[in-house]
N, C-alpha and C. Protein backbone atom coordinates (compact mmCIF):
# COMPACT_ATOMS: atom_id res chain seq x y z
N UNK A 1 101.39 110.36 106.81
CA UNK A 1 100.35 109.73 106.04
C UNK A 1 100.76 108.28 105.75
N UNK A 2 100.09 107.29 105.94
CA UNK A 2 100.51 105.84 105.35
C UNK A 2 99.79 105.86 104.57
N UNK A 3 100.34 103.77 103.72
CA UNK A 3 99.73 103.56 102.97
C UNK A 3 99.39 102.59 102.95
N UNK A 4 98.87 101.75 102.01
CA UNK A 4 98.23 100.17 101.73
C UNK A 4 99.17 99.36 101.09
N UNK A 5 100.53 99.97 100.55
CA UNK A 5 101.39 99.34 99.83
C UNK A 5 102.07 98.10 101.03
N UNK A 6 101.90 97.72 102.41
CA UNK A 6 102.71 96.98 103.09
C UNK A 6 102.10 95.67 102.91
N UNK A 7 101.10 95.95 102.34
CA UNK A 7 100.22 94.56 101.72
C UNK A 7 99.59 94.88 100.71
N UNK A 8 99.87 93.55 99.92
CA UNK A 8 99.34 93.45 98.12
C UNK A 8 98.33 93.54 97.95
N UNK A 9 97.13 94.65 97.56
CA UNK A 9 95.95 94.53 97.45
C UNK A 9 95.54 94.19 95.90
N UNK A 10 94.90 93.46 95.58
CA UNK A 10 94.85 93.11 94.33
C UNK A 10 93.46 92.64 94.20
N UNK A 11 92.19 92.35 92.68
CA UNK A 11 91.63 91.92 92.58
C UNK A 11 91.63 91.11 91.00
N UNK A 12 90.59 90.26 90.62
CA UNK A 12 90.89 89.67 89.57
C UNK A 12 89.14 89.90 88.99
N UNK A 13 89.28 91.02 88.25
CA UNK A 13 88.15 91.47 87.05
C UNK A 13 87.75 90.66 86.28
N UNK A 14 86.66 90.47 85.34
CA UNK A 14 86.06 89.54 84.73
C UNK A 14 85.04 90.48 84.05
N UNK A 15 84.64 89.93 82.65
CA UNK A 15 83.58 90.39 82.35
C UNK A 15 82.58 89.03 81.57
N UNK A 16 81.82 89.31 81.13
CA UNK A 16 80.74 88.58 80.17
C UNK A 16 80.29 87.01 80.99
N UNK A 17 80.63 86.87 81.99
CA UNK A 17 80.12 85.96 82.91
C UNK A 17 81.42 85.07 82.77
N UNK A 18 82.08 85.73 82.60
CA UNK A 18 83.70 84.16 82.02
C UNK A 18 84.56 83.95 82.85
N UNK A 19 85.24 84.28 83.81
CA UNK A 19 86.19 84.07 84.27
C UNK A 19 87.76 84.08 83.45
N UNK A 20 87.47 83.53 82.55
CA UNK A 20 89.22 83.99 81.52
C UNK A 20 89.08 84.68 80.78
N UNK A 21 88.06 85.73 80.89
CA UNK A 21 88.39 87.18 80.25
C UNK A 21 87.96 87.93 81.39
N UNK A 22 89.57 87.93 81.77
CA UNK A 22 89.74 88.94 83.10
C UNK A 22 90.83 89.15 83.24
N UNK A 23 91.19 89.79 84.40
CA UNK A 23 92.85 90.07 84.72
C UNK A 23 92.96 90.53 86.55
N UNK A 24 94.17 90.63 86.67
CA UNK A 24 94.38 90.76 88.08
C UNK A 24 94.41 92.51 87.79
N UNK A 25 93.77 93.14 88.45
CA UNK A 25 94.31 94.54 88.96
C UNK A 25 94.66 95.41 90.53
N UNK A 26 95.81 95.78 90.06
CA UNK A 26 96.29 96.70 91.68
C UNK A 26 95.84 97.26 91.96
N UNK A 27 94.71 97.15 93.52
CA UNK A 27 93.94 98.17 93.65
C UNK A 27 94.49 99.22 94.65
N UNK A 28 94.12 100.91 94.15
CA UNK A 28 94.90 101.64 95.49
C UNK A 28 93.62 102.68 95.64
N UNK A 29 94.13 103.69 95.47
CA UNK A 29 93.08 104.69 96.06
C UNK A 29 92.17 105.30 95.12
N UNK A 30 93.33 105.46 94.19
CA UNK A 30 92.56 106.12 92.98
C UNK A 30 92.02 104.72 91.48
N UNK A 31 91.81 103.45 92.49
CA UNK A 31 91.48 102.79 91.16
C UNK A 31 89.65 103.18 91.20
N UNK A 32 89.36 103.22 89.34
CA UNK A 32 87.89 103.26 89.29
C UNK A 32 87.46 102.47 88.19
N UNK A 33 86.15 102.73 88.24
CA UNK A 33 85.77 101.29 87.16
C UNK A 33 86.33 101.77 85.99
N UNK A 34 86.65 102.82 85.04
CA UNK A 34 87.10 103.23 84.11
C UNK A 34 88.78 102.19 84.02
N UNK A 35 89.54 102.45 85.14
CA UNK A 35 90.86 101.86 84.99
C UNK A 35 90.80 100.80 84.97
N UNK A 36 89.66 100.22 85.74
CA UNK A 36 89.75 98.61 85.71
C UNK A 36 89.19 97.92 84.43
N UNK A 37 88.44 98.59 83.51
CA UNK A 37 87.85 98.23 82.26
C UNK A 37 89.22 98.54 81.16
N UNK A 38 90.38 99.75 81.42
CA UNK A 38 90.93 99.84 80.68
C UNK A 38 92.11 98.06 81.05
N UNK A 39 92.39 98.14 82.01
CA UNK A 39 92.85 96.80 82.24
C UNK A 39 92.74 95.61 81.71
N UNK A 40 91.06 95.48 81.59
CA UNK A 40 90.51 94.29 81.12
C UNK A 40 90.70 94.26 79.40
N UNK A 41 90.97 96.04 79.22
CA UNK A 41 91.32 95.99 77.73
C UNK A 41 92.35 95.59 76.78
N UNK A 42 93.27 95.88 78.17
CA UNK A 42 94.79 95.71 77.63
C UNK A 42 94.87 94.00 77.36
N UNK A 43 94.42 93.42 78.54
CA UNK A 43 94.84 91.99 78.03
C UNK A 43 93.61 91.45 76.73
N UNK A 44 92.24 92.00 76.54
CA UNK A 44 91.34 91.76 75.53
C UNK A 44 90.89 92.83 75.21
N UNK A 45 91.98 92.72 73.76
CA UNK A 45 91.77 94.55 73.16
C UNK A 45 90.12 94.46 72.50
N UNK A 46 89.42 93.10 72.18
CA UNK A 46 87.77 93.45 71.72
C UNK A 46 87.43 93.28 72.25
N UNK A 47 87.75 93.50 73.84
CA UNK A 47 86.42 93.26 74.88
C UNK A 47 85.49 94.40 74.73
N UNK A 48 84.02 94.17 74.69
CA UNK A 48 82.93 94.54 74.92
C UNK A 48 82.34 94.77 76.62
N UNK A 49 82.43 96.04 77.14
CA UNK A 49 82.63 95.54 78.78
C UNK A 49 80.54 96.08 79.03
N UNK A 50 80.16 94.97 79.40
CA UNK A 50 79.18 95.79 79.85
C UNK A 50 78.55 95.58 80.94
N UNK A 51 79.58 94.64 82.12
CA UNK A 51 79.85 94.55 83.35
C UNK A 51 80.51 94.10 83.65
N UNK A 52 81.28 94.73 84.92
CA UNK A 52 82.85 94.05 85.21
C UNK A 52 82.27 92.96 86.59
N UNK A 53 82.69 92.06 86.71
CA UNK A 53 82.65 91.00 87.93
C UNK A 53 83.72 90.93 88.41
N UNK A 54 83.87 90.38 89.99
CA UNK A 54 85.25 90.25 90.60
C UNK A 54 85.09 88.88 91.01
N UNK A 55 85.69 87.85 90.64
CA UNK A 55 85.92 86.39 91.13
C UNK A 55 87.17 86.45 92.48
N UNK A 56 88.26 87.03 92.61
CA UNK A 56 88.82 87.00 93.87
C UNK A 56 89.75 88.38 94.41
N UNK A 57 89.81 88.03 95.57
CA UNK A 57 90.95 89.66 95.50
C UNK A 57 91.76 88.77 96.64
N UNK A 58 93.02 89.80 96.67
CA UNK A 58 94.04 89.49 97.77
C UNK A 58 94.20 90.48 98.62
N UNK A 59 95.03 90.63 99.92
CA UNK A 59 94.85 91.52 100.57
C UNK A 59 93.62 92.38 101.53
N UNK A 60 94.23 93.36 101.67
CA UNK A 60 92.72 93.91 102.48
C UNK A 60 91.32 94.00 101.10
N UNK A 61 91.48 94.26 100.05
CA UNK A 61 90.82 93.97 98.95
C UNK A 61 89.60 92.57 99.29
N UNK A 62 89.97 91.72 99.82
CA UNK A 62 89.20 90.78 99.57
C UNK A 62 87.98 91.16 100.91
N UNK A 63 88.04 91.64 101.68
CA UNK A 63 86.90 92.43 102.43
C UNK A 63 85.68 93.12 101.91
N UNK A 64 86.15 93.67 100.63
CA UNK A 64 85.33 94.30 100.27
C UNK A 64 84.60 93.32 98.78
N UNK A 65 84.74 91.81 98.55
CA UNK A 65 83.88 91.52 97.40
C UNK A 65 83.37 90.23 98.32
N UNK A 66 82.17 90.62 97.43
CA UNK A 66 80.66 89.71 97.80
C UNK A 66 80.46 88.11 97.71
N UNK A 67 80.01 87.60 97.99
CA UNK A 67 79.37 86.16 97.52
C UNK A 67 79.35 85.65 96.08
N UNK A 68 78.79 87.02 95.41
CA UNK A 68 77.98 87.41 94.37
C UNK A 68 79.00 87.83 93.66
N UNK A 69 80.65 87.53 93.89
CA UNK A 69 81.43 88.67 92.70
C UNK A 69 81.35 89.45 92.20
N UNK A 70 80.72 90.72 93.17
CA UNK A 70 79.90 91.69 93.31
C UNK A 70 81.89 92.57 93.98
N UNK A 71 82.09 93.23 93.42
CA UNK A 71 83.36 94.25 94.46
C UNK A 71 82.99 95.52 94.89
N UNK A 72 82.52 95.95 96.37
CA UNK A 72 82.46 97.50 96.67
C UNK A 72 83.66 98.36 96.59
N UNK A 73 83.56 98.80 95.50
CA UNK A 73 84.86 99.86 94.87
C UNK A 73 84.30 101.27 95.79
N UNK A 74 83.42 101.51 96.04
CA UNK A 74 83.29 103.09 96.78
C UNK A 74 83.87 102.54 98.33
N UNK A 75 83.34 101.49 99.06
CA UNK A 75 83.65 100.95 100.39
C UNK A 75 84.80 100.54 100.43
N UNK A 76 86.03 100.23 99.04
CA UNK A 76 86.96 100.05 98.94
C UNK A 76 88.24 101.12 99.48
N UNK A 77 87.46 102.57 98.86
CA UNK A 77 88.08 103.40 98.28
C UNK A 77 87.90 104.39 99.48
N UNK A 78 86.43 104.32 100.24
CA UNK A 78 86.35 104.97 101.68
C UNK A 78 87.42 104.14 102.94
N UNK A 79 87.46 103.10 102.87
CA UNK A 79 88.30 102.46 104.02
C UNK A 79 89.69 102.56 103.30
N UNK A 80 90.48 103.17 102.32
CA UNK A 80 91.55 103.51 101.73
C UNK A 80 91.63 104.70 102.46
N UNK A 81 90.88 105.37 102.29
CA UNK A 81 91.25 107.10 102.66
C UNK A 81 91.34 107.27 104.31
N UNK A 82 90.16 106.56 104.75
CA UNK A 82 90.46 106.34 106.13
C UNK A 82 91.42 105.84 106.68
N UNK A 83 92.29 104.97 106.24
CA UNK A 83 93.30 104.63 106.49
C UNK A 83 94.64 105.57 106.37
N UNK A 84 94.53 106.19 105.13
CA UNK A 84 95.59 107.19 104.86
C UNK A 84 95.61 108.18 106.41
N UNK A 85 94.36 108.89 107.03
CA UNK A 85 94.63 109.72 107.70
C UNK A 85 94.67 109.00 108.51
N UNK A 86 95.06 107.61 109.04
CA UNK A 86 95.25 106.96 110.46
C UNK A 86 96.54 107.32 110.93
N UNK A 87 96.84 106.96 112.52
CA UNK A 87 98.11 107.30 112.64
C UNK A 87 98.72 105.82 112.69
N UNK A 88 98.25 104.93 112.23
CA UNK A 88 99.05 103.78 112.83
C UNK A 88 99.34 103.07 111.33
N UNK A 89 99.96 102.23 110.46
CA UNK A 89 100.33 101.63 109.37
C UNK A 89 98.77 100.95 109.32
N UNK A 90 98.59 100.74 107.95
CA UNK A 90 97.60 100.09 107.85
C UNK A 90 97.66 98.39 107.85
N UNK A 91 98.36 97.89 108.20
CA UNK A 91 98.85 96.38 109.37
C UNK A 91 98.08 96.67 110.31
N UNK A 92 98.41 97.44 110.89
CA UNK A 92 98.01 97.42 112.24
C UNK A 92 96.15 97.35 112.44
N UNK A 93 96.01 98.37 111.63
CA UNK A 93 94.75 99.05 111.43
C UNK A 93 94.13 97.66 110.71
N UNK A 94 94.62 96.91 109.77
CA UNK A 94 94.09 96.04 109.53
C UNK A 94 93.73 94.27 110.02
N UNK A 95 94.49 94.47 110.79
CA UNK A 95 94.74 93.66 112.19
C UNK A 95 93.68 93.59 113.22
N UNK A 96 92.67 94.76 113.23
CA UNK A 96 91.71 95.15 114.43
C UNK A 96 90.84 94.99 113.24
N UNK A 97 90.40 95.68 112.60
CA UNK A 97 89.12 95.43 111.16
C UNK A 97 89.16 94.10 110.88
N UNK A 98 90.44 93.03 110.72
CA UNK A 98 90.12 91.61 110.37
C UNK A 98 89.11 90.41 111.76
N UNK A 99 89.74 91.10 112.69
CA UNK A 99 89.09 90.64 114.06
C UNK A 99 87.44 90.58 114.29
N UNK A 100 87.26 92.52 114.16
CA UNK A 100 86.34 92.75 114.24
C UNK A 100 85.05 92.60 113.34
N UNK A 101 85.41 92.36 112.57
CA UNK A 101 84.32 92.01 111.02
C UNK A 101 83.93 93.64 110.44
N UNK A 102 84.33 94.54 110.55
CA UNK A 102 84.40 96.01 110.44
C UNK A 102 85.54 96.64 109.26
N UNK A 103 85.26 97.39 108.22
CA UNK A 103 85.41 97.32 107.41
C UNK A 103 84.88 99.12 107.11
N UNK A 104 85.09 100.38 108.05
CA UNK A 104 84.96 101.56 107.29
C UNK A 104 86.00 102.70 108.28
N UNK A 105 85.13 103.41 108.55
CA UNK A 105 86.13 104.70 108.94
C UNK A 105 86.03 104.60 110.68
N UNK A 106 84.81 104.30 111.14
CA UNK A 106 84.84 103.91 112.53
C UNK A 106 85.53 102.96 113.39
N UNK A 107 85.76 101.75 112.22
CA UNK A 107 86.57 100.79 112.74
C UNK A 107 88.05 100.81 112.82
N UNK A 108 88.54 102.16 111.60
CA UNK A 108 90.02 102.50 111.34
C UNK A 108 90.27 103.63 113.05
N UNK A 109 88.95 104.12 113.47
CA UNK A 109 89.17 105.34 114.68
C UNK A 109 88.79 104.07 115.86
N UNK A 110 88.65 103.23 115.61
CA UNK A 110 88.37 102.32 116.64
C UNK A 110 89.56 101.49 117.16
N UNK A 111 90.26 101.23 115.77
CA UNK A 111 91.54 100.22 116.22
C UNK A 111 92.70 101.68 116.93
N UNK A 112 92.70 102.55 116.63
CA UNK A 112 93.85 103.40 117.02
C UNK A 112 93.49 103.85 118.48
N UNK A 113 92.43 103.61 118.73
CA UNK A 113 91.79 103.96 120.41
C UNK A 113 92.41 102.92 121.05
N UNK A 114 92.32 101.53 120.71
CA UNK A 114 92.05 100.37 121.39
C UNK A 114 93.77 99.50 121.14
N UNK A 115 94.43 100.37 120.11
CA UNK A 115 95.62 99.96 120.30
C UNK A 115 96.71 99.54 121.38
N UNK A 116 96.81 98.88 121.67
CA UNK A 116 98.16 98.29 122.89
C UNK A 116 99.71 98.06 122.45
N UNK A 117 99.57 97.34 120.93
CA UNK A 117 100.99 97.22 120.91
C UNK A 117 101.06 95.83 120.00
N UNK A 118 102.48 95.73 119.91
CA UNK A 118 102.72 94.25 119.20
C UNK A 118 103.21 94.20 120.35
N UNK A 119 103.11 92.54 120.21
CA UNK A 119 104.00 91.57 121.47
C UNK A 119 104.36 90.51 120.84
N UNK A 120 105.32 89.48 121.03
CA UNK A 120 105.69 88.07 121.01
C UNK A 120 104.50 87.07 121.22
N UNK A 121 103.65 87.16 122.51
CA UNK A 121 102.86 86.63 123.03
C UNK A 121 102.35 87.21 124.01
N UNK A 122 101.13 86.33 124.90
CA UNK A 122 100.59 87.15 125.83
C UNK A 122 101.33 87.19 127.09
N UNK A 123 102.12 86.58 127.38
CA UNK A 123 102.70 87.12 128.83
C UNK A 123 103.51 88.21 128.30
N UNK A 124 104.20 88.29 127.01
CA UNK A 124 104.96 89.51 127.14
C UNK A 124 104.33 90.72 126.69
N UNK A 125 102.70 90.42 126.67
CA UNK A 125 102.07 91.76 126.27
C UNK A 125 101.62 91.95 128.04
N UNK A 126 101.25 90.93 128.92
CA UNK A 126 100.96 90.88 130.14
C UNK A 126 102.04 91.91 131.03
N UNK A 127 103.27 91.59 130.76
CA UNK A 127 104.20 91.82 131.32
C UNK A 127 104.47 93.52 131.03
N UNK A 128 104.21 93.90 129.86
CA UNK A 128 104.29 95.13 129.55
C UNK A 128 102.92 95.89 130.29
N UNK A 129 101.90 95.61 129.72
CA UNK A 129 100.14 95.88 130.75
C UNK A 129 100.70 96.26 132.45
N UNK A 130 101.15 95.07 133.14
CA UNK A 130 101.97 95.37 134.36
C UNK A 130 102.70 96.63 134.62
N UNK A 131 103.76 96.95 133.68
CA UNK A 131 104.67 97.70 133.89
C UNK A 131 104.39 98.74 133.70
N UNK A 132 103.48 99.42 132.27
CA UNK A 132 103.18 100.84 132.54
C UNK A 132 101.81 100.68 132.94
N UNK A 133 100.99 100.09 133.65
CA UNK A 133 100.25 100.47 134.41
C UNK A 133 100.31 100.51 136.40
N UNK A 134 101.57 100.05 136.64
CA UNK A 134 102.28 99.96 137.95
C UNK A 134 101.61 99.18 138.53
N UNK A 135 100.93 98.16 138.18
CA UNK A 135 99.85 97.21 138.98
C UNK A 135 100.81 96.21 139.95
N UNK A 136 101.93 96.35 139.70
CA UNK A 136 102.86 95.10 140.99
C UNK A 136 103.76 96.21 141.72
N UNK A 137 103.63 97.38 141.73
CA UNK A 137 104.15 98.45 142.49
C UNK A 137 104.41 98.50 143.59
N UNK A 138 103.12 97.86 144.45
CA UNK A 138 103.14 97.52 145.69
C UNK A 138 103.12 96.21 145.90
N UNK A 139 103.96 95.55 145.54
CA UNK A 139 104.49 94.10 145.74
C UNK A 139 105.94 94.48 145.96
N UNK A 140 106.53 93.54 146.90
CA UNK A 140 107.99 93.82 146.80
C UNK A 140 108.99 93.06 146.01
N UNK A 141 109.84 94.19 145.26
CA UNK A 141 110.87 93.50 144.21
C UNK A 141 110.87 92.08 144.28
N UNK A 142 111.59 91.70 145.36
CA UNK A 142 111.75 89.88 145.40
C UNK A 142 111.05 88.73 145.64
N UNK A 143 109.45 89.72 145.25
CA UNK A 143 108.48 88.39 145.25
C UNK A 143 107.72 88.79 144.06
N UNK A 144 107.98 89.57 142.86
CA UNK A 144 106.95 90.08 141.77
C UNK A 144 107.58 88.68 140.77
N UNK A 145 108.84 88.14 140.98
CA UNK A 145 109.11 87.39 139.98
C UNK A 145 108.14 85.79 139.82
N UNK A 146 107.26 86.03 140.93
CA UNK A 146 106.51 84.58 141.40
C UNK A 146 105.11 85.38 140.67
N UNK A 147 105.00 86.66 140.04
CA UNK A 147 103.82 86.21 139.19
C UNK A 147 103.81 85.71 138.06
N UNK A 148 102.68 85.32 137.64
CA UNK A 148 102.92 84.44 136.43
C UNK A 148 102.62 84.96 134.94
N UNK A 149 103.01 85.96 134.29
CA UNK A 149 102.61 86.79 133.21
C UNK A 149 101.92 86.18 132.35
N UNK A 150 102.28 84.73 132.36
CA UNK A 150 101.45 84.11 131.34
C UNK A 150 100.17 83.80 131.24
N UNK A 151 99.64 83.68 132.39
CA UNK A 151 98.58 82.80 133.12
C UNK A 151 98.09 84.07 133.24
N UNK A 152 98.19 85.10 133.22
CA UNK A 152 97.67 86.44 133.06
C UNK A 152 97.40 87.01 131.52
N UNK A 153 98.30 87.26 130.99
CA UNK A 153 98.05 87.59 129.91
C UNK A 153 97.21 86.64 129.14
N UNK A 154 97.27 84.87 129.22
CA UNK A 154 95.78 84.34 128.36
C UNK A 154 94.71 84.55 129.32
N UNK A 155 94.55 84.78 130.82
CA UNK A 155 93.73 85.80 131.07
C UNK A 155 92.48 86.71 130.23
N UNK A 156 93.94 87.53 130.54
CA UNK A 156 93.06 89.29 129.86
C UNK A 156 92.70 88.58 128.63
N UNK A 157 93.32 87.91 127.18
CA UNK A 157 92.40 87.19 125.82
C UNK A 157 91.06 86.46 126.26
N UNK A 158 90.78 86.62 127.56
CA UNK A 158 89.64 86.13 127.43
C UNK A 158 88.42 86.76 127.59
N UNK A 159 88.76 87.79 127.27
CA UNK A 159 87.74 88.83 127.45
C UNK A 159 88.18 90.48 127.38
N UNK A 160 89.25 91.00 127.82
CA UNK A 160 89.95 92.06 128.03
C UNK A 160 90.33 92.89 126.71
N UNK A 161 91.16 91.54 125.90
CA UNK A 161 92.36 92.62 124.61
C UNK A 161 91.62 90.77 124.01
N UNK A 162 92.40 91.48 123.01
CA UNK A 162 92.10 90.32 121.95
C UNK A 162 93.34 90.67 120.83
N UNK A 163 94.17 89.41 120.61
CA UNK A 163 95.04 89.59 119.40
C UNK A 163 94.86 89.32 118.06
N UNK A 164 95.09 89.79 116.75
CA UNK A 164 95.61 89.52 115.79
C UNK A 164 97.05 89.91 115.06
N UNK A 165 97.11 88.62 114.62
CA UNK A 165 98.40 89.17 113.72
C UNK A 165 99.71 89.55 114.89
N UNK A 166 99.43 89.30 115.68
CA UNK A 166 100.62 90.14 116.53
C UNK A 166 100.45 91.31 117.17
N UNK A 167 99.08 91.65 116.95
CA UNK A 167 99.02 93.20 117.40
C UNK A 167 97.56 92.68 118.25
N UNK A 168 97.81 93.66 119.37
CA UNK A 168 97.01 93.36 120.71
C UNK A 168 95.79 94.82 120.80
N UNK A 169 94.97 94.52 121.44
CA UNK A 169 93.99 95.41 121.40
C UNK A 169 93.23 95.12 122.53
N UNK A 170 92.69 96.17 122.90
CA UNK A 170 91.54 96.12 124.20
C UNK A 170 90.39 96.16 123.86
N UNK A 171 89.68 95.15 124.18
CA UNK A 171 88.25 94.66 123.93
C UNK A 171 87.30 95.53 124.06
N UNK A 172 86.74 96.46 123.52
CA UNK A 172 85.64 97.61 124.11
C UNK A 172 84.49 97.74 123.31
């Protein structure tokens, strides 16, 4: 099972239209508006809450708030869980969702399909593509060193895989 802890997810609550009556809170799986109002309490024990606003978040957190400092805490809390049952760290997983503009449970079963790998760069993701797919097999040893992995691998980014973050993916 992973988690969301490999990056700081955080948001910054607000109430009464103010901006400095608010606070930063850690968001994980089990945050709900109840915890986040008790939050806003701790730092303003007479706050009156009778709507919470979100002015910014960090992390994968910031995907999920609006224009409108509006925060989807259920869309928060569904792409949390989806993530938990992924098999890949949620880096990774979040690496393909930042690309893609995708943001739920299809896009978490989408990046683990379309996964390739981390690489350095693209010839050495090229160079790997080559090798377990045997595509210079039938070339002979002492002329495969005259291809050019590089000139291949920004290639395939142009349409094929697409990177973020370090982590490579196949375009589908």
């Amino acid at each position: 099972m992973n988690t969301t802890t490999t990056t700081e997810n955080a948001a910054f609550f607000y109430i009464d239209g103010i901006p400095t009556k608010g606070t930063w809170v850690e968001l994980d799986e089990s945050t709900t508006w109840e915890t986040i109002a008790e939050a806003i309490r701790e730092k303003i024990p007479s706050a009156e809450i009778d709507e919470i606003l979100c002015a910014d978040a960090e992390g994968m957190a910031r995907h999920f708030l609006s224009r409108h400092d509006c925060f989807d805490l259920n869309g928060w809390q569904e792409w949390i869980a989806a993530v938990e049952r992924a098999h890949y760290d949620a880096e990774i997983i979040a690496a393909y969702c930042d690309n893609v503009g995708q943001w739920d449970e299809s896009a978490v079963t989408d990046a683990e399909d379309n996964y390739c790998g981390t690489f350095e760069n693209a010839a050495e993701f090229a160079e790997d593509y080559a090798e377990s797919t045997g595509m210079l097999e039938s070339i002979p040893e002492n002329l495969r060193h005259y291809f050019d992995f590089e000139k291949f691998g920004n290639d395939m980014l142009c349409g094929d895989v697409f990177e973020s973050d370090g982590h490579y993916f196949y375009n589908r």
